[in-house]
PDB file of N, CA and C in Angstrom:
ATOM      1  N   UNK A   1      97.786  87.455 111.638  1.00  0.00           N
ATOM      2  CA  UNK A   1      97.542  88.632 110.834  1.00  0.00           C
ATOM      3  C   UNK A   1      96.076  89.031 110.952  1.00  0.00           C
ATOM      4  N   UNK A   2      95.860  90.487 110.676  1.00  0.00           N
ATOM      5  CA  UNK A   2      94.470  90.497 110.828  1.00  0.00           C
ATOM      6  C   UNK A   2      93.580  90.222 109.851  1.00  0.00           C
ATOM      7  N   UNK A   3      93.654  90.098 108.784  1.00  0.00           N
ATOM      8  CA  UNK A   3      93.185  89.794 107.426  1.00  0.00           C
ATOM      9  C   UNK A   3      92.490  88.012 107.999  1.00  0.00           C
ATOM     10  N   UNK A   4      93.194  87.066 108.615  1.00  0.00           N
ATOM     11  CA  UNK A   4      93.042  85.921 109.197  1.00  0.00           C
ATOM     12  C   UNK A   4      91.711  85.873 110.248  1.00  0.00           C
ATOM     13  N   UNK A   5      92.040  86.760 111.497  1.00  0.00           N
ATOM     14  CA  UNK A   5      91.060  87.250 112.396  1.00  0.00           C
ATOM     15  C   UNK A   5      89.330  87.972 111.232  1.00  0.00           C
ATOM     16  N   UNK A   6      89.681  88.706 111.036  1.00  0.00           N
ATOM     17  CA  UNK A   6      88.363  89.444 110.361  1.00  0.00           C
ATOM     18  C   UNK A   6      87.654  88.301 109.274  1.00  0.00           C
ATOM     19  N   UNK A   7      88.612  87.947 108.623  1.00  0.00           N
ATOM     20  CA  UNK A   7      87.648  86.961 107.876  1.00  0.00           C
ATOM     21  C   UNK A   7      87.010  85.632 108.591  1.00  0.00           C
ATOM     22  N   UNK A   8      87.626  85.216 109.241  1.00  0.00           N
ATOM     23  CA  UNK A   8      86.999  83.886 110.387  1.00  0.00           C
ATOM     24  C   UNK A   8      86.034  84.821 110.706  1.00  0.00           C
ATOM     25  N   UNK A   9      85.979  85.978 111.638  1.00  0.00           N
ATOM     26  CA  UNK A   9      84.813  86.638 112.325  1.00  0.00           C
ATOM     27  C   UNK A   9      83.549  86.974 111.093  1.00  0.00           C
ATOM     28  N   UNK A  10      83.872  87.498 110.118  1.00  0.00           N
ATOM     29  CA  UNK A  10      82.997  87.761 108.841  1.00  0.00           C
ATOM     30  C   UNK A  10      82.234  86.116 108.400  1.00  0.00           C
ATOM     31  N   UNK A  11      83.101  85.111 108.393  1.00  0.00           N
ATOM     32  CA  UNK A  11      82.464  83.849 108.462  1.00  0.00           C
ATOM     33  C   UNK A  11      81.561  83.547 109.716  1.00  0.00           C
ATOM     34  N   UNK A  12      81.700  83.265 110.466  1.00  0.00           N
ATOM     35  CA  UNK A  12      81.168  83.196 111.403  1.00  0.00           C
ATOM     36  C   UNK A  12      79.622  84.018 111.951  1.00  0.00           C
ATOM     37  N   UNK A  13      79.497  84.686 111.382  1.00  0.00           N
ATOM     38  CA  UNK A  13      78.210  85.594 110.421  1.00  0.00           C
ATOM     39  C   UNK A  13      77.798  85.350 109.724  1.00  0.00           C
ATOM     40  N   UNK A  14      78.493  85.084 108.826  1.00  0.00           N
ATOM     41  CA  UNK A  14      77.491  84.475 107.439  1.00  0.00           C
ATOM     42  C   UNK A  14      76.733  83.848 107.270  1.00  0.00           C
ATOM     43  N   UNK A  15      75.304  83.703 106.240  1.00  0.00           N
ATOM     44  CA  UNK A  15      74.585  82.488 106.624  1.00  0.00           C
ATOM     45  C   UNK A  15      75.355  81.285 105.033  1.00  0.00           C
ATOM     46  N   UNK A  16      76.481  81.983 105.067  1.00  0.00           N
ATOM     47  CA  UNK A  16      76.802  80.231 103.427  1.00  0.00           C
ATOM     48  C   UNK A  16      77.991  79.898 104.055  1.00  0.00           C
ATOM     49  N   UNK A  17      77.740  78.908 103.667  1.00  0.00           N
ATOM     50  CA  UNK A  17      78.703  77.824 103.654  1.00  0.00           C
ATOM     51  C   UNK A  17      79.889  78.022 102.898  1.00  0.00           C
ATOM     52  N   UNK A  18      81.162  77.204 103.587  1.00  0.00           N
ATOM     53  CA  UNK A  18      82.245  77.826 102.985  1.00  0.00           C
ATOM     54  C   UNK A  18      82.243  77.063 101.078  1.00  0.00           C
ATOM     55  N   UNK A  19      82.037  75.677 101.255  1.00  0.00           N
ATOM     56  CA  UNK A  19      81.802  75.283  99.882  1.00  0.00           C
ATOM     57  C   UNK A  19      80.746  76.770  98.716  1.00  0.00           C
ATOM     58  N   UNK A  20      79.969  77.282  99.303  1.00  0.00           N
ATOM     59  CA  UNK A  20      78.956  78.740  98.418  1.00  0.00           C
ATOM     60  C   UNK A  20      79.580  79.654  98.341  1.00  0.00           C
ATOM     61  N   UNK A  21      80.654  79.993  99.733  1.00  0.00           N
ATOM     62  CA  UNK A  21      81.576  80.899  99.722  1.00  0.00           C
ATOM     63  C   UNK A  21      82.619  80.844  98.484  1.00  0.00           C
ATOM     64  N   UNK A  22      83.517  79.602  98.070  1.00  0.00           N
ATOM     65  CA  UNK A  22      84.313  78.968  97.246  1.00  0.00           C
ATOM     66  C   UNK A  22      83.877  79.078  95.953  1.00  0.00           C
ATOM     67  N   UNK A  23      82.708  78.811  95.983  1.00  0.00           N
ATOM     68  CA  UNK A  23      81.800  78.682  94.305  1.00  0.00           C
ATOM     69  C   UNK A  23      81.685  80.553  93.821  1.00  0.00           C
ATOM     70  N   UNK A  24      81.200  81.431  94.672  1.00  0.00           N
ATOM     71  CA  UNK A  24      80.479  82.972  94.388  1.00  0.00           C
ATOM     72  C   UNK A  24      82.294  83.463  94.052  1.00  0.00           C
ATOM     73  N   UNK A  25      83.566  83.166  94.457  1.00  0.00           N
ATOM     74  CA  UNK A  25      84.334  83.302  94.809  1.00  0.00           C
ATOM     75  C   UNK A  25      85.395  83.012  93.624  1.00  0.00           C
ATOM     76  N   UNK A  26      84.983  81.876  92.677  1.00  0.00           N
ATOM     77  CA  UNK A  26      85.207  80.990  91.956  1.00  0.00           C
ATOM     78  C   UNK A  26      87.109  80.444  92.257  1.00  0.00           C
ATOM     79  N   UNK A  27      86.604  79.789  93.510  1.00  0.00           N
ATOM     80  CA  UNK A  27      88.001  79.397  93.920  1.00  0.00           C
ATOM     81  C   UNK A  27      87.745  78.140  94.452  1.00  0.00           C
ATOM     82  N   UNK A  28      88.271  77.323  95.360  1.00  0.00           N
ATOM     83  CA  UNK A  28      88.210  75.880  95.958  1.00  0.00           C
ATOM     84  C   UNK A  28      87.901  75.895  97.709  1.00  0.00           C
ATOM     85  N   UNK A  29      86.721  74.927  98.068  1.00  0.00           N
ATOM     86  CA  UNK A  29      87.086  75.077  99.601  1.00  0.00           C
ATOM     87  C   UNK A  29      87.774  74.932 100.147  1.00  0.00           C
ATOM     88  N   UNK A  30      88.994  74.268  99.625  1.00  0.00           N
ATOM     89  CA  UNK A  30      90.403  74.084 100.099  1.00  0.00           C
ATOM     90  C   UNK A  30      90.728  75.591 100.407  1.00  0.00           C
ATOM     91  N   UNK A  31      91.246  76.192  99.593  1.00  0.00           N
ATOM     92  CA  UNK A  31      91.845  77.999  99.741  1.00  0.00           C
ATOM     93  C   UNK A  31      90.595  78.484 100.530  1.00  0.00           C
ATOM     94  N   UNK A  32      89.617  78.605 100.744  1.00  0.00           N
ATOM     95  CA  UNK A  32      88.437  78.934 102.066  1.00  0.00           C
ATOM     96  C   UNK A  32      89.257  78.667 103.157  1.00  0.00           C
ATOM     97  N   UNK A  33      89.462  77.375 103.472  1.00  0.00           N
ATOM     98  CA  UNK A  33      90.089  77.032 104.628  1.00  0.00           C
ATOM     99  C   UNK A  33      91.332  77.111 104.943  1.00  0.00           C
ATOM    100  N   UNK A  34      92.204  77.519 103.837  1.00  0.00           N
ATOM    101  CA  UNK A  34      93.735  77.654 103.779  1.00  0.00           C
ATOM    102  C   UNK A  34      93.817  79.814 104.533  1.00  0.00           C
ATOM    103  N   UNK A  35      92.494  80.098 104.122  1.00  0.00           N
ATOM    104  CA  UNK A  35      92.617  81.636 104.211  1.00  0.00           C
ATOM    105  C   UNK A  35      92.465  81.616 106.101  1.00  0.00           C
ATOM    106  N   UNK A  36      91.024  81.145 106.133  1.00  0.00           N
ATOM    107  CA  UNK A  36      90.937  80.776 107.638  1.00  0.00           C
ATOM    108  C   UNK A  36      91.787  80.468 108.607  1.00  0.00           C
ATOM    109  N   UNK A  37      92.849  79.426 108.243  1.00  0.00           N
ATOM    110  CA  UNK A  37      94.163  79.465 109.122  1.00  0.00           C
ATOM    111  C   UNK A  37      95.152  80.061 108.700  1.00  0.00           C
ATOM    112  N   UNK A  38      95.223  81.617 107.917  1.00  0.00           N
ATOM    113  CA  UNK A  38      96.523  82.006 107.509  1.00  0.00           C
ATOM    114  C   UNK A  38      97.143  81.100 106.965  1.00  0.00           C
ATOM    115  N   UNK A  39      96.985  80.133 106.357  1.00  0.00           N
ATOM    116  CA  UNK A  39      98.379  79.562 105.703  1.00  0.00           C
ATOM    117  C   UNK A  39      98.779  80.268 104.382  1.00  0.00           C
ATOM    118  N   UNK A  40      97.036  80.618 103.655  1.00  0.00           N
ATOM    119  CA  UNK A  40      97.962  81.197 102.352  1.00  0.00           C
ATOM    120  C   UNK A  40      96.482  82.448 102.484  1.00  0.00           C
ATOM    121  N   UNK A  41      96.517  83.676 101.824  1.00  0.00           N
ATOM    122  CA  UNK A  41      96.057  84.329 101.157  1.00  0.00           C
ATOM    123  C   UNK A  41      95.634  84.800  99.938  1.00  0.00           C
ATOM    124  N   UNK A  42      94.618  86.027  99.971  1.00  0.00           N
ATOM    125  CA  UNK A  42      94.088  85.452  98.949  1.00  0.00           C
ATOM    126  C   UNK A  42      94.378  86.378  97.418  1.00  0.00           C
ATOM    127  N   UNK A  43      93.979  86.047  96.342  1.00  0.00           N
ATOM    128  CA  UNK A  43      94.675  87.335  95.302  1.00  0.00           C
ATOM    129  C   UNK A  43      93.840  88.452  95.266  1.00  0.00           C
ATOM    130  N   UNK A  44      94.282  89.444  94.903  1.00  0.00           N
ATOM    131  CA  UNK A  44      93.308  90.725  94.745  1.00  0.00           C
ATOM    132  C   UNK A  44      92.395  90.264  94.161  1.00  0.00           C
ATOM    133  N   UNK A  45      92.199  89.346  93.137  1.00  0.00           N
ATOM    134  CA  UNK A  45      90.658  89.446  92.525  1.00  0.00           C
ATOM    135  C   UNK A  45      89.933  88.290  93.348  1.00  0.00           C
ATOM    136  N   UNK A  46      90.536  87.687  94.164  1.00  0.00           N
ATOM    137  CA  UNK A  46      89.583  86.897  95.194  1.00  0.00           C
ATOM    138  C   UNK A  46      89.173  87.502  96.436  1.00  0.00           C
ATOM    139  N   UNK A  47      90.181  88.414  96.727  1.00  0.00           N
ATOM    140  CA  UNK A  47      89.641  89.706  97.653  1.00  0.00           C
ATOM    141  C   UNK A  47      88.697  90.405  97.292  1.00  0.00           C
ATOM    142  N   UNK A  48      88.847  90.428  96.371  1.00  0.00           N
ATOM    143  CA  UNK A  48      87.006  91.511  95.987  1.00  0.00           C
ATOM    144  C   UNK A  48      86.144  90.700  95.954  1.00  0.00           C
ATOM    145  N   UNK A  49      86.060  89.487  95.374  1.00  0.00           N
ATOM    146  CA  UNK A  49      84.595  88.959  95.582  1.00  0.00           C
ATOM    147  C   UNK A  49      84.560  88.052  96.893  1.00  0.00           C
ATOM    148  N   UNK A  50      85.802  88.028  97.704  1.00  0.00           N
ATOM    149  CA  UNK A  50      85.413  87.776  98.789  1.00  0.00           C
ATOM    150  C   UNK A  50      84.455  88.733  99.876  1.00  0.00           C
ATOM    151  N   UNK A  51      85.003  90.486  99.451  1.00  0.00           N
ATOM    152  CA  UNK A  51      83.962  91.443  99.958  1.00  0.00           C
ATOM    153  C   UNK A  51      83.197  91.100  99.579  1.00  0.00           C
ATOM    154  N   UNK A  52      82.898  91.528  98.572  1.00  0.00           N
ATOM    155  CA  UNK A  52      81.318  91.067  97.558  1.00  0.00           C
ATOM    156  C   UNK A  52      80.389  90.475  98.649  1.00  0.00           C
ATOM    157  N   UNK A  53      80.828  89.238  98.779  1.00  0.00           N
ATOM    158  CA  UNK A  53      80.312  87.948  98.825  1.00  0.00           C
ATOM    159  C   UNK A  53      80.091  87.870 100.743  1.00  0.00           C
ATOM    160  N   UNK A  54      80.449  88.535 101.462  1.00  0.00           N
ATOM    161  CA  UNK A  54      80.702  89.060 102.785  1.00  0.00           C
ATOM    162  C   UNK A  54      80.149  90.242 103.117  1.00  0.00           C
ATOM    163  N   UNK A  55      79.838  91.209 102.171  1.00  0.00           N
ATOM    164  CA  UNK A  55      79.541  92.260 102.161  1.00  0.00           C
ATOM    165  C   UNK A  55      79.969  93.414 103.154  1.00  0.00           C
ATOM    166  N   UNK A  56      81.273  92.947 103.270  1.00  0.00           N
ATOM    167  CA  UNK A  56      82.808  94.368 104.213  1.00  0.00           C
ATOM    168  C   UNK A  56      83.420  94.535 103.380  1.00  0.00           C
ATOM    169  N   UNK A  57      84.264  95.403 103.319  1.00  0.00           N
ATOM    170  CA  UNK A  57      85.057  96.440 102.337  1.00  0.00           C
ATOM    171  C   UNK A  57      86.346  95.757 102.724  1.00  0.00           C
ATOM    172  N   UNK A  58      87.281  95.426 101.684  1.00  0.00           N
ATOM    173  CA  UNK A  58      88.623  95.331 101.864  1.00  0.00           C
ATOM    174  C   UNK A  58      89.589  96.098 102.603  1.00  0.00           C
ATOM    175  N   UNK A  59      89.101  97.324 103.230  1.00  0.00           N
ATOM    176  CA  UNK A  59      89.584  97.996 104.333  1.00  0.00           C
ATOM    177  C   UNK A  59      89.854  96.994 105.618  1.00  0.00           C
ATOM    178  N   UNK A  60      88.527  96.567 105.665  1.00  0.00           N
ATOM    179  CA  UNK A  60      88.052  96.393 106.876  1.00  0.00           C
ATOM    180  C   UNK A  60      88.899  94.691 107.354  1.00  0.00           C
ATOM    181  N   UNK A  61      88.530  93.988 106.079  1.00  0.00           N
ATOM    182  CA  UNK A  61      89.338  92.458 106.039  1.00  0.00           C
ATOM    183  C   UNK A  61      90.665  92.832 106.027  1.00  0.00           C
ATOM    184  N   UNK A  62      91.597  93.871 105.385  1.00  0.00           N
ATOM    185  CA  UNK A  62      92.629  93.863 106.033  1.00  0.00           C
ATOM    186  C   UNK A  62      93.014  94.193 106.961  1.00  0.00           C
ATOM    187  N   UNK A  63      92.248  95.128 108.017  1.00  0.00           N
ATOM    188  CA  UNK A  63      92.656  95.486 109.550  1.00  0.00           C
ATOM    189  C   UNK A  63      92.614  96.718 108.990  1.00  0.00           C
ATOM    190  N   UNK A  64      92.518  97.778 107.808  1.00  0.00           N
ATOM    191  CA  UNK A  64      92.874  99.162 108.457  1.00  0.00           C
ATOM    192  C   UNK A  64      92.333 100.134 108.338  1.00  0.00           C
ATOM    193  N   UNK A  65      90.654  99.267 108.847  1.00  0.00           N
ATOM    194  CA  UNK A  65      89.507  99.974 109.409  1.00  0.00           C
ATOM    195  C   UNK A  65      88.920  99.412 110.356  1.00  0.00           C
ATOM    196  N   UNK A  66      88.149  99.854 111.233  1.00  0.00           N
ATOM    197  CA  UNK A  66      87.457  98.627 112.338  1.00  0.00           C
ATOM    198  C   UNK A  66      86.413  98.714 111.587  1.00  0.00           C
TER     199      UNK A  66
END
């Protein structure tokens, strides 16, 4: 899915760590890394401060903007 792709690439940029990512996020590095391999996704209110916290628009993490 692309939501999977864009956020690995948005990580991969970042200068925090997925544990800082997890904390700003107020979720677990477990679900960080569960998002990273598609296994699970994330809820709307972890989607926003995952933008936030990434600073791309939820357009863009879901694929339907470049």
């Amino acid at each position: 899915m692309k939501f999977t792709e864009r956020f690995n690439e948005c990580l991969k940029y970042s200068d925090m760590k997925q544990s800082e990512i997890a904390k700003y996020c107020k979720t677990t590095r477990q679900n960080i890394s569960n998002f990273k391999t598609g296994r699970t996704y994330p809820s709307i209110e972890t989607l926003y401060l995952l933008c936030e916290c990434l600073d791309v628009s939820a357009d863009y993490l879901l694929g339907l903007e470049e």
